[in-house]
Protein backbone atom coordinates (compact mmCIF):
# COMPACT_ATOMS: atom_id res chain seq x y z
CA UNK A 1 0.00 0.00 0.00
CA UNK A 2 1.41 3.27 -0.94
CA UNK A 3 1.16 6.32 0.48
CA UNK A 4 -1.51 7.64 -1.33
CA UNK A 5 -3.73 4.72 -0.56
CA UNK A 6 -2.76 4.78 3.10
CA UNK A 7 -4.07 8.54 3.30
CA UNK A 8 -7.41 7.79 1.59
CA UNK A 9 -8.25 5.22 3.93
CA UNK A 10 -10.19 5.67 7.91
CA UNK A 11 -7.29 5.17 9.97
CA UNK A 12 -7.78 4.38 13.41
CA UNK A 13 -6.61 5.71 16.05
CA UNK A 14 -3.27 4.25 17.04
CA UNK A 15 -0.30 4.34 19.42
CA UNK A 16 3.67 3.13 19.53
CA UNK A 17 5.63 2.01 22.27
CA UNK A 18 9.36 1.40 21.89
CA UNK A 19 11.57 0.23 24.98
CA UNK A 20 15.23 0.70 25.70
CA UNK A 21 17.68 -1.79 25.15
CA UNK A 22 21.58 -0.63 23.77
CA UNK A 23 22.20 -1.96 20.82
CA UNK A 24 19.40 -4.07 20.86
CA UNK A 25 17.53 -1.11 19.32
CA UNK A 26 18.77 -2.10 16.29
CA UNK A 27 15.78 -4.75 15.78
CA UNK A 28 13.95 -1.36 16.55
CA UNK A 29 15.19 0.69 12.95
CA UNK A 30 13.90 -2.81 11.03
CA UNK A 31 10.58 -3.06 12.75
CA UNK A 32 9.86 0.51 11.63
CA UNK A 33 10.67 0.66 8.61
CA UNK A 34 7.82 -2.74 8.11
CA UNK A 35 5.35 -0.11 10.09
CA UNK A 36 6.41 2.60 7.74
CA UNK A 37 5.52 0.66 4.77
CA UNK A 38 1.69 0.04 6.35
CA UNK A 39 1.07 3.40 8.04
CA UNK A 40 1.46 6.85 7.28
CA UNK A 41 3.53 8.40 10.32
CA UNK A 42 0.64 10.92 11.53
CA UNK A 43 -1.76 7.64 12.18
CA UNK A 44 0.21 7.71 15.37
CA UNK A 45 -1.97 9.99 17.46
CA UNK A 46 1.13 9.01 20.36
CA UNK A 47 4.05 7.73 20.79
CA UNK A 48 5.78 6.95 23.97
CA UNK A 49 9.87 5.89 24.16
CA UNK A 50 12.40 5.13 25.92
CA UNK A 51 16.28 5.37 25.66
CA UNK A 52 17.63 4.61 22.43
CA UNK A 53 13.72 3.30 21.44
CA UNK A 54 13.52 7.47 22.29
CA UNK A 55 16.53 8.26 19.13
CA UNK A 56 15.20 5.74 16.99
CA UNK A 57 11.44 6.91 17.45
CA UNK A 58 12.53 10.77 16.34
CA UNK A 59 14.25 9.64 13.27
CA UNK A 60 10.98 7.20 12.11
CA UNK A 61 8.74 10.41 13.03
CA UNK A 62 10.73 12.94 11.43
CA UNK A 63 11.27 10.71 8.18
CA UNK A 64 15.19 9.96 9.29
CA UNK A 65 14.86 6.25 9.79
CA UNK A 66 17.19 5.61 7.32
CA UNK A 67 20.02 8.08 8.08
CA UNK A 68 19.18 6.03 11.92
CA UNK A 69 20.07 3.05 9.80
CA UNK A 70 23.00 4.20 8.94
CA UNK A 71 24.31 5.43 12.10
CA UNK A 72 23.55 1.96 13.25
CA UNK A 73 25.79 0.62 10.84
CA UNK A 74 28.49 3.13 11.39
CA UNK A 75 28.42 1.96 15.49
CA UNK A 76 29.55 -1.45 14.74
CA UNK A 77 32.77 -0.40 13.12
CA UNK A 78 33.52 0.60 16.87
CA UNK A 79 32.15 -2.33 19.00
CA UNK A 80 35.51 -2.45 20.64
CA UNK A 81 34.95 0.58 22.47
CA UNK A 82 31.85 -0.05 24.26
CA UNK A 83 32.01 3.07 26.21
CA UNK A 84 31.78 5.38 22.82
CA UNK A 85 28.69 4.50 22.40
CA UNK A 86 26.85 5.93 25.06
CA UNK A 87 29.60 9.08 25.67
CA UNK A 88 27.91 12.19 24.99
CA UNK A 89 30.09 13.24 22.18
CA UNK A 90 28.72 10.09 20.46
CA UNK A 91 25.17 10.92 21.33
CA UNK A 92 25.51 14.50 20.49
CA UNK A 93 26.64 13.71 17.06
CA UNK A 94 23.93 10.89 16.14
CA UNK A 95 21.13 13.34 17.42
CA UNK A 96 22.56 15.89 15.33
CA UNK A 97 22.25 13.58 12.27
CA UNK A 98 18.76 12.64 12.95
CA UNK A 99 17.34 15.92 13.74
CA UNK A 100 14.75 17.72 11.90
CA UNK A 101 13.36 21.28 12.66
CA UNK A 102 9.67 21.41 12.60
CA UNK A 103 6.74 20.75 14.38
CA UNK A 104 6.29 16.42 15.19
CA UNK A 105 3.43 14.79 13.81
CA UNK A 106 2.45 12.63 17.15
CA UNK A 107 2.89 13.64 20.59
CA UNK A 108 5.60 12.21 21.83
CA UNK A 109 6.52 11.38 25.13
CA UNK A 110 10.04 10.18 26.46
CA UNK A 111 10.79 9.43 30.05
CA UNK A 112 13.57 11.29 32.60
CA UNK A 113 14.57 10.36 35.72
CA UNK A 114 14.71 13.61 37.81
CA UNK A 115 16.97 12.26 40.38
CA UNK A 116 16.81 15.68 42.41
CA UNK A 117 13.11 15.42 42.88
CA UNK A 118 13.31 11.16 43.20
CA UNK A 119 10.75 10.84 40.49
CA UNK A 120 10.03 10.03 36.58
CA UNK A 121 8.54 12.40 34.14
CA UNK A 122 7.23 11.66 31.18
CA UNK A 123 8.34 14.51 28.84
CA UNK A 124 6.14 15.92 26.04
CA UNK A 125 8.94 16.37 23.48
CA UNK A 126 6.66 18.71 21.61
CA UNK A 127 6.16 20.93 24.47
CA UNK A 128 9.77 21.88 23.97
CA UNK A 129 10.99 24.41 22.69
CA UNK A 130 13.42 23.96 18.98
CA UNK A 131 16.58 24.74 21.10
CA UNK A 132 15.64 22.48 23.94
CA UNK A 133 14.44 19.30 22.18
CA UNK A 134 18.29 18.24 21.35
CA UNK A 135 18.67 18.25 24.80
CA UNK A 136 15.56 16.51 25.71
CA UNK A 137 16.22 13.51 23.23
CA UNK A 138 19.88 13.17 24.48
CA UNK A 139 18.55 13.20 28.84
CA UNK A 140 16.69 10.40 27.37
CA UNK A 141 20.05 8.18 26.66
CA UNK A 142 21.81 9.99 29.41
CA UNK A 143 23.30 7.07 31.16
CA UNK A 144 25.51 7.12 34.33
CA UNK A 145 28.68 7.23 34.99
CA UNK A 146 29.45 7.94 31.20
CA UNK A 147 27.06 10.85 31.13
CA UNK A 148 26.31 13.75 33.22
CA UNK A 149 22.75 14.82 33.88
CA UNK A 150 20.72 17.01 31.44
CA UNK A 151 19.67 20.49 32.63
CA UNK A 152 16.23 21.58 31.19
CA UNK A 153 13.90 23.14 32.37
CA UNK A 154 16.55 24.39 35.48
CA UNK A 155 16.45 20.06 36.63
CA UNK A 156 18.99 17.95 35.69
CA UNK A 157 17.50 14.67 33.80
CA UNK A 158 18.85 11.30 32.87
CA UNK A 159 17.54 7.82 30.97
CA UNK A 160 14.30 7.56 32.76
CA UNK A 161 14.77 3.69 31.16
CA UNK A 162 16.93 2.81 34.51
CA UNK A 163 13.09 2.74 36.20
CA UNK A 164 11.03 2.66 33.54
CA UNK A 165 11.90 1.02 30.22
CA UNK A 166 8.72 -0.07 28.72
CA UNK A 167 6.89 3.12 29.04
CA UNK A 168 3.38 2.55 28.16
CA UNK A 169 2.39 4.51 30.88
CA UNK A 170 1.34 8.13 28.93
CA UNK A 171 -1.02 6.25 26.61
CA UNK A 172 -3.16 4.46 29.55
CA UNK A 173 -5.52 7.09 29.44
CA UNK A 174 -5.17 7.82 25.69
CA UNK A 175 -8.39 7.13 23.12
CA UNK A 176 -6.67 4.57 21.19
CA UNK A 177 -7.97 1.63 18.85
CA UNK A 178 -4.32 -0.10 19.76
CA UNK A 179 -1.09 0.15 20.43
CA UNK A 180 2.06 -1.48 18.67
CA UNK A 181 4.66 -2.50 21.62
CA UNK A 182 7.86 -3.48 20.84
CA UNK A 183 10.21 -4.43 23.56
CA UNK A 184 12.90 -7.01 24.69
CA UNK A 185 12.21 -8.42 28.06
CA UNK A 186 11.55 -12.22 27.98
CA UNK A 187 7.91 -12.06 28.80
CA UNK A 188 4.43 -11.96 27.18
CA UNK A 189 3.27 -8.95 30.17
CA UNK A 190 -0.11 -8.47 30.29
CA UNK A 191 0.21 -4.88 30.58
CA UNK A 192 -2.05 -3.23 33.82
CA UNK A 193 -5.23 -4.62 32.89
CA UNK A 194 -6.66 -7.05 30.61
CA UNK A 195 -9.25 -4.67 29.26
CA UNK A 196 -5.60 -2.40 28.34
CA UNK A 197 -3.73 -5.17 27.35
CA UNK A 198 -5.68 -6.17 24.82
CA UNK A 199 -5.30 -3.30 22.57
CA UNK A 200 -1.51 -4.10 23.16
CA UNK A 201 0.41 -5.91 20.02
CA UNK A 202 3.83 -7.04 21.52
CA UNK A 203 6.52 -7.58 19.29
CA UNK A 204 8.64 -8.89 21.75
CA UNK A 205 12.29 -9.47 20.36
CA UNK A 206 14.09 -11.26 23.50
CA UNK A 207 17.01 -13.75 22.90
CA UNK A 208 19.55 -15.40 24.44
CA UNK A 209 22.23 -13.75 24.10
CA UNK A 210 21.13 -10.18 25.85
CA UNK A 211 24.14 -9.12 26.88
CA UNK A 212 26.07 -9.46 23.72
CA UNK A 213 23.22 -8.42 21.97
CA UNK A 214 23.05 -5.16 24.25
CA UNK A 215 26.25 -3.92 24.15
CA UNK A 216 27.96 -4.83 21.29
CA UNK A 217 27.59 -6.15 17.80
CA UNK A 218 29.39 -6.26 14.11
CA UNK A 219 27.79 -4.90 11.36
CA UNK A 220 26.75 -8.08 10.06
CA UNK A 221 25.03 -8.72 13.28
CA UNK A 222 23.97 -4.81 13.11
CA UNK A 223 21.94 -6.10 9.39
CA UNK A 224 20.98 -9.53 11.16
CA UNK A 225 19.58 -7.57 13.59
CA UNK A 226 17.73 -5.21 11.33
CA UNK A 227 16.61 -7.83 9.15
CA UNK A 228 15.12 -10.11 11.58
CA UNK A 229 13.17 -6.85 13.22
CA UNK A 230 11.44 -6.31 9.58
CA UNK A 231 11.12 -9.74 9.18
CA UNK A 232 9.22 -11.04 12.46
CA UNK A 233 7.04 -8.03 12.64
CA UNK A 234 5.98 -8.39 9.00
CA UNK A 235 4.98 -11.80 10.19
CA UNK A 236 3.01 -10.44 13.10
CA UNK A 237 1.31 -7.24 11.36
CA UNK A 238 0.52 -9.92 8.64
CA UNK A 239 -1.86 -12.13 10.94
CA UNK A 240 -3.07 -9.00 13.05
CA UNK A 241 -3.98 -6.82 10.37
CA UNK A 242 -5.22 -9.84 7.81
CA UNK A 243 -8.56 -7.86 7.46
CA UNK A 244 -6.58 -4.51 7.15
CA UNK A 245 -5.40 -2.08 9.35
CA UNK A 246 -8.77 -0.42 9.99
CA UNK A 247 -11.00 -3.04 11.07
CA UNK A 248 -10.23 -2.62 14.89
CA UNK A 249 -12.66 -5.03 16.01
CA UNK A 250 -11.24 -8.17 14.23
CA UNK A 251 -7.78 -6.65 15.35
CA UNK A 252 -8.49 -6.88 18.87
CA UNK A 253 -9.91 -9.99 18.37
CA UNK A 254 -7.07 -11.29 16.75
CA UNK A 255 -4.84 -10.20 18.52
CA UNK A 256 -6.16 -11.29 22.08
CA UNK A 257 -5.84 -14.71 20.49
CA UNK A 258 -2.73 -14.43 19.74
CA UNK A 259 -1.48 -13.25 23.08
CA UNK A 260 -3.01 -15.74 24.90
CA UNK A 261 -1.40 -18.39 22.67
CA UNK A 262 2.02 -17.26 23.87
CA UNK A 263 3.24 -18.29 26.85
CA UNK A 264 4.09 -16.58 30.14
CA UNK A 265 1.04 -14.02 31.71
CA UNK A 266 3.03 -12.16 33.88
CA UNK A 267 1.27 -8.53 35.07
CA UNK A 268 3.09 -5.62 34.63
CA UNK A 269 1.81 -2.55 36.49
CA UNK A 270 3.91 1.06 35.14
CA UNK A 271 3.11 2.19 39.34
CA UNK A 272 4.81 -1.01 41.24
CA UNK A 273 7.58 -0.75 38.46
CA UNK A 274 8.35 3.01 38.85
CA UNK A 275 8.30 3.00 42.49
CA UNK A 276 10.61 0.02 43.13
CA UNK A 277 12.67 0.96 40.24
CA UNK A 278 13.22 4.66 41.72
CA UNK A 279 14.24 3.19 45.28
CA UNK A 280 16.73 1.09 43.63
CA UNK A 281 18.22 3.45 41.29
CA UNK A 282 18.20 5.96 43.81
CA UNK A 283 20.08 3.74 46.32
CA UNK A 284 22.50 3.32 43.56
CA UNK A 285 23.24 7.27 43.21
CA UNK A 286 23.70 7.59 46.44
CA UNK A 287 26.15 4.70 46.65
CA UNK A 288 27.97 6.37 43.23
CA UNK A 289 28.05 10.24 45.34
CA UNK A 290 29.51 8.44 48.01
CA UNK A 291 32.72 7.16 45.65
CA UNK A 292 33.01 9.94 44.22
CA UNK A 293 33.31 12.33 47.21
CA UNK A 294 35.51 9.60 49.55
């Protein structure tokens, strides 16, 4: 379906979720570009997106999914220097590539740990202004010890990932047909409530290998990685949308069905995760203040 066709028909109203996960985002750039080939980008009404699911969720909104691509490719070439990655100079640069002015066609929320106030935000990245949302995509990859806090707003901000990295939480209360998830964690949540989690389709792309996968990678296993993230969500979107992407009640339908078929039913609740995630990361900054100053 091409673009034209796409416009012309009732879209419904729909939401994205991407989660953090290092270099695991990679899976991330190929899932997109499958969604960008079904959906024009303004069908998302929200988007919500954390960490480098944060970087790689501009660049599909603002039409830079394949310059993302290629920045992608370009990290592998320095997978022996794990730390580059996530340094800010690093970050600076690939935010500079991907970065568009103009307004965004979705509201689009990314969450920040503001460690001064013990809490997670959920930033509005349109409610910035031009200047200010470089610096509110790179808080959102700001990771301790390589990075310093953000300041923005007059609060300093990092990765609000470290307590919440799935971060469906902004779209709970959200008028939405569904909601494409994609995430890595090795479970088939049922996310707050059944009546909720049923507008949910997970693409869930855990593995085995998580910490390789996470931190470093060739390019070959960059393209792998790509490949298999178009590949197993065209294979999804294929069965969910089999009656097209409009017809929301066979959708939910279908895809109820299809999460029940898969195993694990664990409950994930955004409020028990934030608050146990903030004591623990916060326990953690203290113990980091109290190396740095002995």
């Amino acid at each position: 379906m091409d673009v034209a066709e796409k416009e012309t028909v009732q879209m419904p109203k729909i939401g994205l979720v991407l989660s953090g996960g290092m270099l695991k985002g990679a899976y991330q750039v190929g899932a997109l570009k499958n969604i960008r080939e079904r959906f024009s980008v303004p069908a998302f009404r929200y988007i919500s997106a954390a960490s480098i699911g944060a970087l790689n969720s501009y660049a599909f909104l603002m039409d830079r999914l394949d310059m993302a691509e290629q920045l992608w490719l370009e990290s592998a070439a320095h997978h022996s220097d794990l730390t580059r990655l996530v340094k800010s100079s690093y970050i600076d640069r690939v935010i500079d590539v991907i970065y568009k002015p103009g307004n965004l066609p979705s509201d689009f929320y990314v969450p920040l740990l503001n460690i001064g106030r013990h809490s997670l935000e959920y930033l509005l990245i349109n409610s910035l202004d031009k200047d200010d949302i470089r610096l509110g995509l790179k808080a959102g990859v700001s990771l301790p010890p390589f990075q310093p806090g953000i300041r923005l707003r007059g609060e300093s901000y990092y990765d609000g990932a470290m307590v919440d990295n799935i971060p469906v939480s902004p779209l709970m209360d959200k008028d939405l047909d569904y909601i494409i998830c994609i995430y890595f964690d090795n479970r088939n949540y049922i996310f707050e409530n059944p009546e909720f989690d049923k507008k949910i389709i997970k693409l869930n792309f855990s593995d085995d290998s998580f910490i390789k996968s996470s931190l470093w990678a060739d390019a070959g296993e960059i393209r792998e990685m790509m490949h298999i993230g178009y590949e197993k969500t065209d294979m999804l979107l294929e069965k969910v949308f089999r009656n097209g992407v409009g017809d929301t009640s066979y959708i939910i339908e279908n895809n109820t069905w299809l999460n029940k078929a898969s195993s694990g039913d664990k409950t994930r609740l955004s409020g028990d995760v934030v608050v146990n995630r903030l004591n623990k990361v916060a326990r953690k900054f203290v113990k980091m203040r109290t190396v740095q100053t002995d």
